[in-house]
N, C-alpha and C. Protein backbone atom coordinates (compact mmCIF):
# COMPACT_ATOMS: atom_id res chain seq x y z
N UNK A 1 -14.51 -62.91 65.13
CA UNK A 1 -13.77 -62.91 66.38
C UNK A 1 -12.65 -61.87 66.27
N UNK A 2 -12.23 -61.12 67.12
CA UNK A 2 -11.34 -60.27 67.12
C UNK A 2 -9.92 -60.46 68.17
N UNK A 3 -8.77 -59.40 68.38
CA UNK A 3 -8.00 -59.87 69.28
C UNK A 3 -8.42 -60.05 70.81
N UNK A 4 -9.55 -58.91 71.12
CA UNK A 4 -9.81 -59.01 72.83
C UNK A 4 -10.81 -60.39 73.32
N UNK A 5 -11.41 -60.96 72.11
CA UNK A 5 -12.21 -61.95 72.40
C UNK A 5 -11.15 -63.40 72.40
N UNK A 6 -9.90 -63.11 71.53
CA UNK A 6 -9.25 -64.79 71.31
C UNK A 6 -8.14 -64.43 73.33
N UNK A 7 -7.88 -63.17 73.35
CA UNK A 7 -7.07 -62.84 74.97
C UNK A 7 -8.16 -63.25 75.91
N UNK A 8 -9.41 -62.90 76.13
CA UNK A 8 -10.21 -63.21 76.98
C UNK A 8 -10.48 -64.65 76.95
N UNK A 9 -10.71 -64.95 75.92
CA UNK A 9 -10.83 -67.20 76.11
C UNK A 9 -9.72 -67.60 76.64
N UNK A 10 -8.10 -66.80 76.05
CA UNK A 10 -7.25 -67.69 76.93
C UNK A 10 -6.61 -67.01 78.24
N UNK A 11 -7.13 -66.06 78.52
CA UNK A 11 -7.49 -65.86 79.98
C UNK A 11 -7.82 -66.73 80.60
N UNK A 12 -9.50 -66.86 80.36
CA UNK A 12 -10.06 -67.98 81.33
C UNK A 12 -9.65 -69.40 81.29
N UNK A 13 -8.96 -69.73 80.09
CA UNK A 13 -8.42 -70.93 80.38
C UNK A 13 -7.15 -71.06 81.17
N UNK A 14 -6.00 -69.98 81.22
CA UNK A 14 -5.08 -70.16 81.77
C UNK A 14 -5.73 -70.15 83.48
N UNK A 15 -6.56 -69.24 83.94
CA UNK A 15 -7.10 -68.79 85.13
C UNK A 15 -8.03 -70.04 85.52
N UNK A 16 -8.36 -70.99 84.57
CA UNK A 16 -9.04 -72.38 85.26
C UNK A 16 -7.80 -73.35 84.99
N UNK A 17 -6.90 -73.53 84.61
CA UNK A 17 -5.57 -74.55 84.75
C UNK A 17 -4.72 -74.12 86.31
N UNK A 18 -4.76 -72.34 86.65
CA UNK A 18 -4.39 -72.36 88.03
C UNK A 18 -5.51 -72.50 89.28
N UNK A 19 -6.52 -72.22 88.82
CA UNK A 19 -7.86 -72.68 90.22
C UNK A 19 -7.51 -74.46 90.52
N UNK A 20 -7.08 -75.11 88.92
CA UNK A 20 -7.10 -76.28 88.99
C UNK A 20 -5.92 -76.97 89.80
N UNK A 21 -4.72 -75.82 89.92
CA UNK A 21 -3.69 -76.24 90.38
C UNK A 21 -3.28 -76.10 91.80
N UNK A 22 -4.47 -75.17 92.32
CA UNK A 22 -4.34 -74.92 93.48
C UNK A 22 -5.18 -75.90 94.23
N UNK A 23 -6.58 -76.24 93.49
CA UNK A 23 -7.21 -77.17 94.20
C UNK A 23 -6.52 -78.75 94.46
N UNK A 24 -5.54 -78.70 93.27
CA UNK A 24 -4.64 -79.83 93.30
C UNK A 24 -3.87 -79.95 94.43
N UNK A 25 -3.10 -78.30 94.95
CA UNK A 25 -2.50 -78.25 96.36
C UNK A 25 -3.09 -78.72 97.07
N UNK A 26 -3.94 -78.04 97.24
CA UNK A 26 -4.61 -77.81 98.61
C UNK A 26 -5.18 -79.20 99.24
N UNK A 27 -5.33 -80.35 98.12
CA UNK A 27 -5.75 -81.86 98.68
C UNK A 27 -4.13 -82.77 99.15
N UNK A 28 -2.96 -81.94 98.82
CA UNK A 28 -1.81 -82.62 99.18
C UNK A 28 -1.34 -82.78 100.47
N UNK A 29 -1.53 -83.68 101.59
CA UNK A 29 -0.89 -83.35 102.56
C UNK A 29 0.41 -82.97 103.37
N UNK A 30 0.46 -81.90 104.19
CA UNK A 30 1.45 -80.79 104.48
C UNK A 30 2.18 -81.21 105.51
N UNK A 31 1.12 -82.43 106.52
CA UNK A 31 2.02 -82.55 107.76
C UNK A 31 1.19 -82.07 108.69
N UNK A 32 -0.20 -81.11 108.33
CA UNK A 32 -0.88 -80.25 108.92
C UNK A 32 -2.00 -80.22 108.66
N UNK A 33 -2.83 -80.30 109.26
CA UNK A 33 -4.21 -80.09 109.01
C UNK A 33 -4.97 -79.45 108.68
N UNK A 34 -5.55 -79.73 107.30
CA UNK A 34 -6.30 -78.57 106.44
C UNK A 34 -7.77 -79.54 106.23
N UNK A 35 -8.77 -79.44 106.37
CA UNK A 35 -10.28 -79.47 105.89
C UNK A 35 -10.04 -79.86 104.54
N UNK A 36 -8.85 -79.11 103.28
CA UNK A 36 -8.73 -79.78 102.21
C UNK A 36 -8.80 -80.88 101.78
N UNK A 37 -7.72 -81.67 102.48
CA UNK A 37 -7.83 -82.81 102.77
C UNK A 37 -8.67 -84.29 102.39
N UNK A 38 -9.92 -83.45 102.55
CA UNK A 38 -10.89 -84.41 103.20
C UNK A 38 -12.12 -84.34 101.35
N UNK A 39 -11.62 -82.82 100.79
CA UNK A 39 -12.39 -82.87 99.63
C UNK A 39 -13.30 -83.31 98.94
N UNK A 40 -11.88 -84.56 98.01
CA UNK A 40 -12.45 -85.41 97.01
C UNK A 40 -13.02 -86.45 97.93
N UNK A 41 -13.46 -86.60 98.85
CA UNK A 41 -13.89 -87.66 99.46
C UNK A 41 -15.63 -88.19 99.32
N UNK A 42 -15.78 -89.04 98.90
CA UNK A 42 -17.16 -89.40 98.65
C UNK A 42 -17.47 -90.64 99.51
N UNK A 43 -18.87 -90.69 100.58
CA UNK A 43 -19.32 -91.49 100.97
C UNK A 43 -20.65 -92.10 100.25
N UNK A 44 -20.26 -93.59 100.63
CA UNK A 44 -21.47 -94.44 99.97
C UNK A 44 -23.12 -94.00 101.31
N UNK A 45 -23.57 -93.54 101.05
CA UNK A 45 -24.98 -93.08 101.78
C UNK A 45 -26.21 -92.88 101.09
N UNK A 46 -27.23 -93.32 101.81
CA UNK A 46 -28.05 -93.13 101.27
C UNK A 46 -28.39 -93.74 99.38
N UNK A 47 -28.00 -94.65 99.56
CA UNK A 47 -27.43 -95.82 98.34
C UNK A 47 -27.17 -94.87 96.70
N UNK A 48 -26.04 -94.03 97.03
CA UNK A 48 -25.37 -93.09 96.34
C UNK A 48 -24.27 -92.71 97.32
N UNK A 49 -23.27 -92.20 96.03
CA UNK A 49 -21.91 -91.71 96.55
C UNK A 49 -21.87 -89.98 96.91
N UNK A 50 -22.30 -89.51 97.90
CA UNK A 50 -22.02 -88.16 98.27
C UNK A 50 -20.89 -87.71 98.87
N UNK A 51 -20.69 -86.30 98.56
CA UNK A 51 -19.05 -85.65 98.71
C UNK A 51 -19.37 -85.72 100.22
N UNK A 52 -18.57 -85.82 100.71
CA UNK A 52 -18.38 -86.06 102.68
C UNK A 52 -18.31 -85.06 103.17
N UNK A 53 -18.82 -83.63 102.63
CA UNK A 53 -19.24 -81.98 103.63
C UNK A 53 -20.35 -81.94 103.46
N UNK A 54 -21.26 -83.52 102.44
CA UNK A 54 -22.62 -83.42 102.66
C UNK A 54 -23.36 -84.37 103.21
N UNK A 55 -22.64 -85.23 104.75
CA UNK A 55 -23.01 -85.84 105.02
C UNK A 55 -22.46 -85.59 106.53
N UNK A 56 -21.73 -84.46 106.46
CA UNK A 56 -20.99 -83.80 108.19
C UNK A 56 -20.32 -82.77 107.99
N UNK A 57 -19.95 -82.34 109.03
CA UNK A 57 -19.02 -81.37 109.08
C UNK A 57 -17.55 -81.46 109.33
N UNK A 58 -16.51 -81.17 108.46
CA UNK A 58 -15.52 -81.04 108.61
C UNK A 58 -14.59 -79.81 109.35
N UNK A 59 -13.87 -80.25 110.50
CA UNK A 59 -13.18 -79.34 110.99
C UNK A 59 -11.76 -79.54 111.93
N UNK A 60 -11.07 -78.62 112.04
CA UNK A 60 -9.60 -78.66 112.64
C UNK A 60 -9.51 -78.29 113.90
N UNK A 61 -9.75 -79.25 114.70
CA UNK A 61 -10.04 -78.64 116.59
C UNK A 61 -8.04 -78.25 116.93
N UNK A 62 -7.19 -78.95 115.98
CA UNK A 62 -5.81 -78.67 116.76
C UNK A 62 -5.63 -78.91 115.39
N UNK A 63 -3.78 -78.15 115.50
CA UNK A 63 -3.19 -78.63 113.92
C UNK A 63 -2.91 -79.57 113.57
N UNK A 64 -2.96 -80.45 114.24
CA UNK A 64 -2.37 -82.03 113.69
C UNK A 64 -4.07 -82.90 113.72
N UNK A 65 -4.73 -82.56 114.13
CA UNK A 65 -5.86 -83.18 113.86
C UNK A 65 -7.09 -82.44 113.20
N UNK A 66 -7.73 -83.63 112.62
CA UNK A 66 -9.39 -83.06 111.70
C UNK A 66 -10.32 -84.39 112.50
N UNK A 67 -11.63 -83.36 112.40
CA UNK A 67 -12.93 -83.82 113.10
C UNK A 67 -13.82 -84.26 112.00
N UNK A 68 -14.40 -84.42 111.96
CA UNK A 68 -16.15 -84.54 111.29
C UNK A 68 -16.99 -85.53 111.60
N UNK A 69 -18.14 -83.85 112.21
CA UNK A 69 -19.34 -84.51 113.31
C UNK A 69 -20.28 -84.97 112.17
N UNK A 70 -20.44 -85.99 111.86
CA UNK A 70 -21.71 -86.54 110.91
C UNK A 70 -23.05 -86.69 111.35
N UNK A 71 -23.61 -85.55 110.52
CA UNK A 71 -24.98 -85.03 110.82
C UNK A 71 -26.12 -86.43 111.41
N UNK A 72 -26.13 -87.45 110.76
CA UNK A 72 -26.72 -89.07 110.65
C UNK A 72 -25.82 -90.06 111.67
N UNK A 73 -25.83 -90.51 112.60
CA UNK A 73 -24.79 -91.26 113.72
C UNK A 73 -25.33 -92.45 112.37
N UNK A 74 -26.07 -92.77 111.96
CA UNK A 74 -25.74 -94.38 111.22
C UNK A 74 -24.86 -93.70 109.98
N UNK A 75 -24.14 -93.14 109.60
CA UNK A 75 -23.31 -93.08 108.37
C UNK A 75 -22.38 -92.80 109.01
N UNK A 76 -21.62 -93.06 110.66
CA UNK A 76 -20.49 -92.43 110.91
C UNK A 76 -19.55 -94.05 110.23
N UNK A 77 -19.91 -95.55 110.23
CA UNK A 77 -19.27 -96.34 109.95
C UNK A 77 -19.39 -96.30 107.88
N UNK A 78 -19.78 -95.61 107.51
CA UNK A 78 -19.93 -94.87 105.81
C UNK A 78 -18.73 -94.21 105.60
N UNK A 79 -18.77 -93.44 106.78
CA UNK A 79 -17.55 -92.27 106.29
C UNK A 79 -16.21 -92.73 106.91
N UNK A 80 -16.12 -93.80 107.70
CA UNK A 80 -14.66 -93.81 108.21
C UNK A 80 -14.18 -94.72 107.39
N UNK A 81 -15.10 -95.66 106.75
CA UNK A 81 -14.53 -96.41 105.36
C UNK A 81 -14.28 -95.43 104.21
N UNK A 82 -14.78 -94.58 104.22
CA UNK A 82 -14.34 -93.95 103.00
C UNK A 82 -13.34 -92.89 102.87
N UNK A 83 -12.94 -92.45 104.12
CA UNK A 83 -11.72 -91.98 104.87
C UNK A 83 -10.32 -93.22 104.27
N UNK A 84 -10.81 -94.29 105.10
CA UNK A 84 -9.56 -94.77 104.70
C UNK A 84 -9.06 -95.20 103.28
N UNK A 85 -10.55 -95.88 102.39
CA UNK A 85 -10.45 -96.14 101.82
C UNK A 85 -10.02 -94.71 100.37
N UNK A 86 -9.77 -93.76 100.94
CA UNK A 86 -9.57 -92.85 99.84
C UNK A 86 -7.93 -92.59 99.86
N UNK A 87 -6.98 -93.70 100.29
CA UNK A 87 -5.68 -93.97 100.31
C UNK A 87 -4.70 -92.88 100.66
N UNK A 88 -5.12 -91.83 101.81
CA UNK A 88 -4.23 -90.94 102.14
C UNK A 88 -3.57 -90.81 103.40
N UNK A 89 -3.14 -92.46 103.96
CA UNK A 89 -2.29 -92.61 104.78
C UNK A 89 -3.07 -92.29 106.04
N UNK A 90 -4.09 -92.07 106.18
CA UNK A 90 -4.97 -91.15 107.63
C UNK A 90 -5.71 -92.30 108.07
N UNK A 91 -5.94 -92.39 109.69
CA UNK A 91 -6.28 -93.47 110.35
C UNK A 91 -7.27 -93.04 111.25
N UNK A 92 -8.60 -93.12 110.55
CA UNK A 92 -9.94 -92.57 111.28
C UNK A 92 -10.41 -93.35 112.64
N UNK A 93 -10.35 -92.34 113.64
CA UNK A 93 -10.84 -93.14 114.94
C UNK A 93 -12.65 -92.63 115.00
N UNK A 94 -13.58 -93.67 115.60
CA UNK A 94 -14.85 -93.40 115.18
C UNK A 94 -15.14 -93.28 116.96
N UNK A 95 -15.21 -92.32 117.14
CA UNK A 95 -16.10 -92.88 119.25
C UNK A 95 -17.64 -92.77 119.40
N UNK A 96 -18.73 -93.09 118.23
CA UNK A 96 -19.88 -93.27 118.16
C UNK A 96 -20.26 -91.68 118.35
N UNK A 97 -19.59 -90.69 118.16
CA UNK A 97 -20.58 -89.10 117.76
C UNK A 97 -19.68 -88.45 117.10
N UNK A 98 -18.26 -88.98 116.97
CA UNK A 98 -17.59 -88.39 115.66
C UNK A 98 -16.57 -88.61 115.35
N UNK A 99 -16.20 -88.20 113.87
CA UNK A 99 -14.83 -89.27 113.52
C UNK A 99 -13.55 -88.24 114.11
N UNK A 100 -12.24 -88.45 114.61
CA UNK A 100 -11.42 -88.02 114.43
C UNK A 100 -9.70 -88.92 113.92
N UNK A 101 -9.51 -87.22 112.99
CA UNK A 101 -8.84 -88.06 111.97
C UNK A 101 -7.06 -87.49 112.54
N UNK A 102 -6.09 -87.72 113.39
CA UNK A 102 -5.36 -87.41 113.46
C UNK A 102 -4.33 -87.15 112.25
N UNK A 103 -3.07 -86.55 111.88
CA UNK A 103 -2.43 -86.01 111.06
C UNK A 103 -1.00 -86.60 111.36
N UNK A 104 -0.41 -87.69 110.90
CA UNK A 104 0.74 -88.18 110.89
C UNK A 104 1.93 -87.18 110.70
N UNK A 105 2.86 -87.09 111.15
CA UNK A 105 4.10 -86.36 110.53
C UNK A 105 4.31 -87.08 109.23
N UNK A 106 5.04 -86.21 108.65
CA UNK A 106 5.59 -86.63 107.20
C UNK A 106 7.22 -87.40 107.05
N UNK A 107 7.23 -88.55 106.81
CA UNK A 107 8.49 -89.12 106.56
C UNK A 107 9.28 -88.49 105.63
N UNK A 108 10.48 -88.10 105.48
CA UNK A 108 11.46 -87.72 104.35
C UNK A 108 10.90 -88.33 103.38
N UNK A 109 11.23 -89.77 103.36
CA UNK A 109 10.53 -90.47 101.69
C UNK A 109 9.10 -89.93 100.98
N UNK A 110 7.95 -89.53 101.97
CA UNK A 110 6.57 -89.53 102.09
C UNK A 110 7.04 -87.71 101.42
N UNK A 111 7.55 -86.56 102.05
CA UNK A 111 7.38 -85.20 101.68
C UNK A 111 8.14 -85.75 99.98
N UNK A 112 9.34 -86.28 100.11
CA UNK A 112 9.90 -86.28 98.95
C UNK A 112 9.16 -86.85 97.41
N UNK A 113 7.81 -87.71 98.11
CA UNK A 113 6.94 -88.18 96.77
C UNK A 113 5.83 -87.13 96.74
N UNK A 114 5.74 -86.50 97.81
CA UNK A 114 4.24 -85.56 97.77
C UNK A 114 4.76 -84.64 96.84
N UNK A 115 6.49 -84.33 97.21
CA UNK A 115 6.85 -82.99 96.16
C UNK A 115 7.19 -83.59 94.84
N UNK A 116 6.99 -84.68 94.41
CA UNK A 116 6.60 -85.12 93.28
C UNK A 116 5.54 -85.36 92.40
N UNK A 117 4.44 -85.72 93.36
CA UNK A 117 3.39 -85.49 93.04
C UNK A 117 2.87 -84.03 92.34
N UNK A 118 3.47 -82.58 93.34
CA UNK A 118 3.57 -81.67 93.35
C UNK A 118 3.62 -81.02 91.62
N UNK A 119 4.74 -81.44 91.69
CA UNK A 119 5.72 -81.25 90.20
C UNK A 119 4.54 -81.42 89.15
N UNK A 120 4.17 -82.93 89.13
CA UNK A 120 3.52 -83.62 88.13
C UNK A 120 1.97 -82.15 88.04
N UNK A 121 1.68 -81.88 88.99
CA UNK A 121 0.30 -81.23 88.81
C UNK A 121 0.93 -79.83 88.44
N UNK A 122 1.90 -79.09 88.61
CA UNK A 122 2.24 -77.99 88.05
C UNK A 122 2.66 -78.19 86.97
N UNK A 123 3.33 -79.67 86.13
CA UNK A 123 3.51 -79.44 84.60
C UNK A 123 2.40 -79.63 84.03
N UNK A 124 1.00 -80.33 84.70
CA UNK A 124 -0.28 -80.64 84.27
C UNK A 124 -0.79 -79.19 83.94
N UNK A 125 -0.39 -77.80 84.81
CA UNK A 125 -1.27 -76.66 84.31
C UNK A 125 -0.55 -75.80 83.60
N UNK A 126 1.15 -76.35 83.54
CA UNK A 126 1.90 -75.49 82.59
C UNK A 126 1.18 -76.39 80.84
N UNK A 127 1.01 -76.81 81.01
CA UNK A 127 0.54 -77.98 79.64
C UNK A 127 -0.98 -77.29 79.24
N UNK A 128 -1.65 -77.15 80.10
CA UNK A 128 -2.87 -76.26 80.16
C UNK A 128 -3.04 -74.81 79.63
N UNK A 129 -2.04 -74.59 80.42
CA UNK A 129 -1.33 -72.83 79.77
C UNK A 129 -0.73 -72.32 78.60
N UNK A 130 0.05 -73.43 78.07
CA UNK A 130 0.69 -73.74 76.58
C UNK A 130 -0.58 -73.78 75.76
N UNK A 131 -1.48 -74.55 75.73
CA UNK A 131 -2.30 -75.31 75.10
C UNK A 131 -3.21 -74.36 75.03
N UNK A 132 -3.62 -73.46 76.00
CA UNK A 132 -4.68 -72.33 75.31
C UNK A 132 -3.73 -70.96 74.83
N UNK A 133 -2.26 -70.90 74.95
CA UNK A 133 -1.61 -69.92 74.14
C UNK A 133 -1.34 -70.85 72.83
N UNK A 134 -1.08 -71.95 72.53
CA UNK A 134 -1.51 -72.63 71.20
C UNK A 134 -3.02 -72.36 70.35
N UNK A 135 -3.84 -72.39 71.35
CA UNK A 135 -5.22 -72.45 70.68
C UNK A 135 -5.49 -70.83 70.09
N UNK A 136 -4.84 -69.73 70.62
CA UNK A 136 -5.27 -68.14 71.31
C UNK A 136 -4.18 -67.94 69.88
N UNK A 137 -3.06 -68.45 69.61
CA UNK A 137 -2.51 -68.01 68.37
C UNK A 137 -2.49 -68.75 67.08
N UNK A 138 -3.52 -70.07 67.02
CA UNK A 138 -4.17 -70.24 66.05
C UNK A 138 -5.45 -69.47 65.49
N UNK A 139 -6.37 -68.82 66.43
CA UNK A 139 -7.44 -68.13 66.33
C UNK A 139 -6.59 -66.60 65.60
N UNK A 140 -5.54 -66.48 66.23
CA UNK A 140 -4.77 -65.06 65.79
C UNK A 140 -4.75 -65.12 64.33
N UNK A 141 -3.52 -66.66 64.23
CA UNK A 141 -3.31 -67.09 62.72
C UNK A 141 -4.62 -66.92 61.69
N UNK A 142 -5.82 -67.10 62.18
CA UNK A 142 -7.14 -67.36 60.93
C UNK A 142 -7.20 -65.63 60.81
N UNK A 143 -6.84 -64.62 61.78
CA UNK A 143 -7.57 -63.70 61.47
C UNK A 143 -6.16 -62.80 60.89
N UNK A 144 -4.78 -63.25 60.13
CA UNK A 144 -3.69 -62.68 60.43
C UNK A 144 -3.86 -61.45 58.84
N UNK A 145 -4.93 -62.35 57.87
CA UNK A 145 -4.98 -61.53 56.58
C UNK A 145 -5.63 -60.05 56.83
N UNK A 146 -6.53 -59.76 58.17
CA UNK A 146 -7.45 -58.96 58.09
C UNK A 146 -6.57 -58.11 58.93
N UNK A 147 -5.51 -57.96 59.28
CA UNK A 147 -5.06 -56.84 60.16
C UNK A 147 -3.06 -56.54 59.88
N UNK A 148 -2.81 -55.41 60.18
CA UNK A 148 -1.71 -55.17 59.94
C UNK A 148 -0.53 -56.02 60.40
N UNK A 149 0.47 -56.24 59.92
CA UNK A 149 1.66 -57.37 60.30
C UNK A 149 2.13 -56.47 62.00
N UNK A 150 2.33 -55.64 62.02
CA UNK A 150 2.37 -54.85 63.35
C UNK A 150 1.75 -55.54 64.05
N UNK A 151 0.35 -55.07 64.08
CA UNK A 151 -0.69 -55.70 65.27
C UNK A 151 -0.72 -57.40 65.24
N UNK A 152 -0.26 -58.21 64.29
CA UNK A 152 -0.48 -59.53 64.60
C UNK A 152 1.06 -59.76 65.51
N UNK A 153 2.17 -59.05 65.35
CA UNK A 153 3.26 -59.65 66.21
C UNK A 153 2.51 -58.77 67.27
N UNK A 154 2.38 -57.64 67.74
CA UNK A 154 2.31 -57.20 68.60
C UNK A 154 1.07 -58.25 69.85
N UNK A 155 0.00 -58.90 69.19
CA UNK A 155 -1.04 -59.57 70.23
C UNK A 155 -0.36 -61.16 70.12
N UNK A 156 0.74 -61.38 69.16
CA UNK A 156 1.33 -62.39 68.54
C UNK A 156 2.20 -62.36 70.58
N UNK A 157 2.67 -61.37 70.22
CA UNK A 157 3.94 -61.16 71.29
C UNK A 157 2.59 -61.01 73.34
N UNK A 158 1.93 -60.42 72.94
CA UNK A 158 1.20 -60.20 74.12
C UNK A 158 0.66 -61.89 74.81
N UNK A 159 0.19 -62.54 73.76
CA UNK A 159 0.13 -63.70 74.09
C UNK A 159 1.07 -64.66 74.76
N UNK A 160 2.23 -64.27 73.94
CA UNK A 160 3.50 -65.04 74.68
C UNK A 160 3.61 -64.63 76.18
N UNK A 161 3.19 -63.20 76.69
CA UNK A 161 3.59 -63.00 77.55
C UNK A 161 2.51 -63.05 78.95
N UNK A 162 1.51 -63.27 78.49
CA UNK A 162 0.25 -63.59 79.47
C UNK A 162 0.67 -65.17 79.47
N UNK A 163 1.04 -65.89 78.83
CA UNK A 163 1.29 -67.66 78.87
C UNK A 163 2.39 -67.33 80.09
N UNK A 164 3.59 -66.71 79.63
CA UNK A 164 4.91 -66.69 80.52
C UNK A 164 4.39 -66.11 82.03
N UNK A 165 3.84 -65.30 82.39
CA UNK A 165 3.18 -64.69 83.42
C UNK A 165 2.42 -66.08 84.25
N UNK A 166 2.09 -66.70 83.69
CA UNK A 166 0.63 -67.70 84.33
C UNK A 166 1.92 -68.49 84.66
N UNK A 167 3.19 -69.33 83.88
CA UNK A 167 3.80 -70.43 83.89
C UNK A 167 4.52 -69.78 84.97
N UNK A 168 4.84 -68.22 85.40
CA UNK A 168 6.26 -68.20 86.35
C UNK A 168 5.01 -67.59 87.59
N UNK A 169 3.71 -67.57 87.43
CA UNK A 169 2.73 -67.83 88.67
C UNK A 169 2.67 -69.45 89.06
N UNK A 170 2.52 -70.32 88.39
CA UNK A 170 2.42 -71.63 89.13
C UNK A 170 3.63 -72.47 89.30
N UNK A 171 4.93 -71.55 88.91
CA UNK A 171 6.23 -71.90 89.54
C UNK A 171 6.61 -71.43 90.78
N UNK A 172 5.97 -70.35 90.82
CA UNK A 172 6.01 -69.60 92.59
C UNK A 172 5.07 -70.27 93.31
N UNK A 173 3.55 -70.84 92.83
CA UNK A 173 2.63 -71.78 94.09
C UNK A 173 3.62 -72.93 94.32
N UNK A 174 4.29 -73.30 93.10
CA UNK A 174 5.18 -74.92 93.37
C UNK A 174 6.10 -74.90 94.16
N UNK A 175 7.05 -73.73 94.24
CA UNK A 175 8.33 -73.20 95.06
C UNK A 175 7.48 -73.51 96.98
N UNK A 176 6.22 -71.74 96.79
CA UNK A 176 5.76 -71.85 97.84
C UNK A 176 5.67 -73.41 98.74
N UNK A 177 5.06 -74.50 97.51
CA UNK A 177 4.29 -75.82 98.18
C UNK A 177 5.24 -76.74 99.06
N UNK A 178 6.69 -76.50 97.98
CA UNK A 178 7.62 -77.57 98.17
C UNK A 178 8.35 -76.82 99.77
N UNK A 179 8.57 -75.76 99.42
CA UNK A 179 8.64 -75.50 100.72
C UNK A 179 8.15 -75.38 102.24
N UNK A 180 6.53 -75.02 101.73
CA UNK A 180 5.20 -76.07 103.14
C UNK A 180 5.82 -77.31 103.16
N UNK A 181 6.37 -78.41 102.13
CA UNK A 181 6.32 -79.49 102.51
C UNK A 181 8.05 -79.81 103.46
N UNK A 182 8.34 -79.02 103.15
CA UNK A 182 9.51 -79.57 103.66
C UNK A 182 10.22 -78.81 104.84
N UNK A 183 9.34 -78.36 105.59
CA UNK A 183 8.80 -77.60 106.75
C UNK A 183 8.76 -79.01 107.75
N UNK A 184 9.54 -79.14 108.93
CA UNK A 184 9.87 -79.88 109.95
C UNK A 184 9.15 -79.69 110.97
């Protein structure tokens, strides 16, 4: 293994701790209506649990509200249980050809735990980011006899600074988020 192969593994790991952190956003609600939303959502159908963009279509006819026309009219009472039952405060109305899911405003208390929630998933990918610049300068450490003391601080030091780069990128999505959330 060499230095461009131990930078490229923790590349892709830092670059899947932020895909991970964004997908983490993007299911948080804003106050506003995003298709995100609706994601992690799995309906019981077809006597299995399928993700709920494979059992309708999800969409945003206005900003405060989400639709989804379910392809099957017998799974529209499938999916509005599993709407609610996926605990995100949203109150599915069913009118027998499709669900609509209106978008509550956000209470002070309600933005103030989402931007907690927030927090918790950006130290989840700063922990991610550490953890493959831990792994990226143990791989350094095994190879430190075979190369000059120069070049081991120098990819020693490059490492530090691709970790610091990723950690003050998912401090700017967190800044960005907290500020969507606290948007009136």
């Amino acid at each position: 293994m060499d230095f461009n192969t131990i930078k490229t593994t923790m590349q892709l790991a830092v670059a899947k701790a932020q895909e991970s952190l964004r997908h983490d956003f993007a299911g948080l609600q804003t106050g506003r209506a995003t298709t995100a939303l609706l994601d992690g959502i799995f309906v019981d159908a077809y006597g299995s649990k399928v993700p709920l963009n494979q059992v309708g279509a999800v969409s945003v006819p206005e900003a405060r509200m989400l639709s989804v026309t379910v392809w099957d009219k017998s799974q529209l009472k499938a999916v509005e249980k599993a709407i609610v039952e996926a605990n995100l405060g949203l109150n599915p109305m069913n009118d027998g050809q499709m669900i609509r899911i209106p978008i509550p405003p956000l209470s002070e208390e309600r933005r103030n735990e989402i931007i907690r929630i927030a927090n918790r998933f950006t130290e989840d990918a700063r922990v991610s980011a550490r953890n493959a610049r831990r792994e990226a300068l143990d791989s350094l450490k095994a190879l430190k006899s075979s190369m000059p003391e120069d070049d081991f601080k120098r990819y020693e030091k490059e490492i530090q600074e691709l970790t610091d780069k990723a950690i003050e990128a998912m401090d700017a999505k967190l800044k960005e988020k907290e500020s969507e959330l606290r948007e009136v």
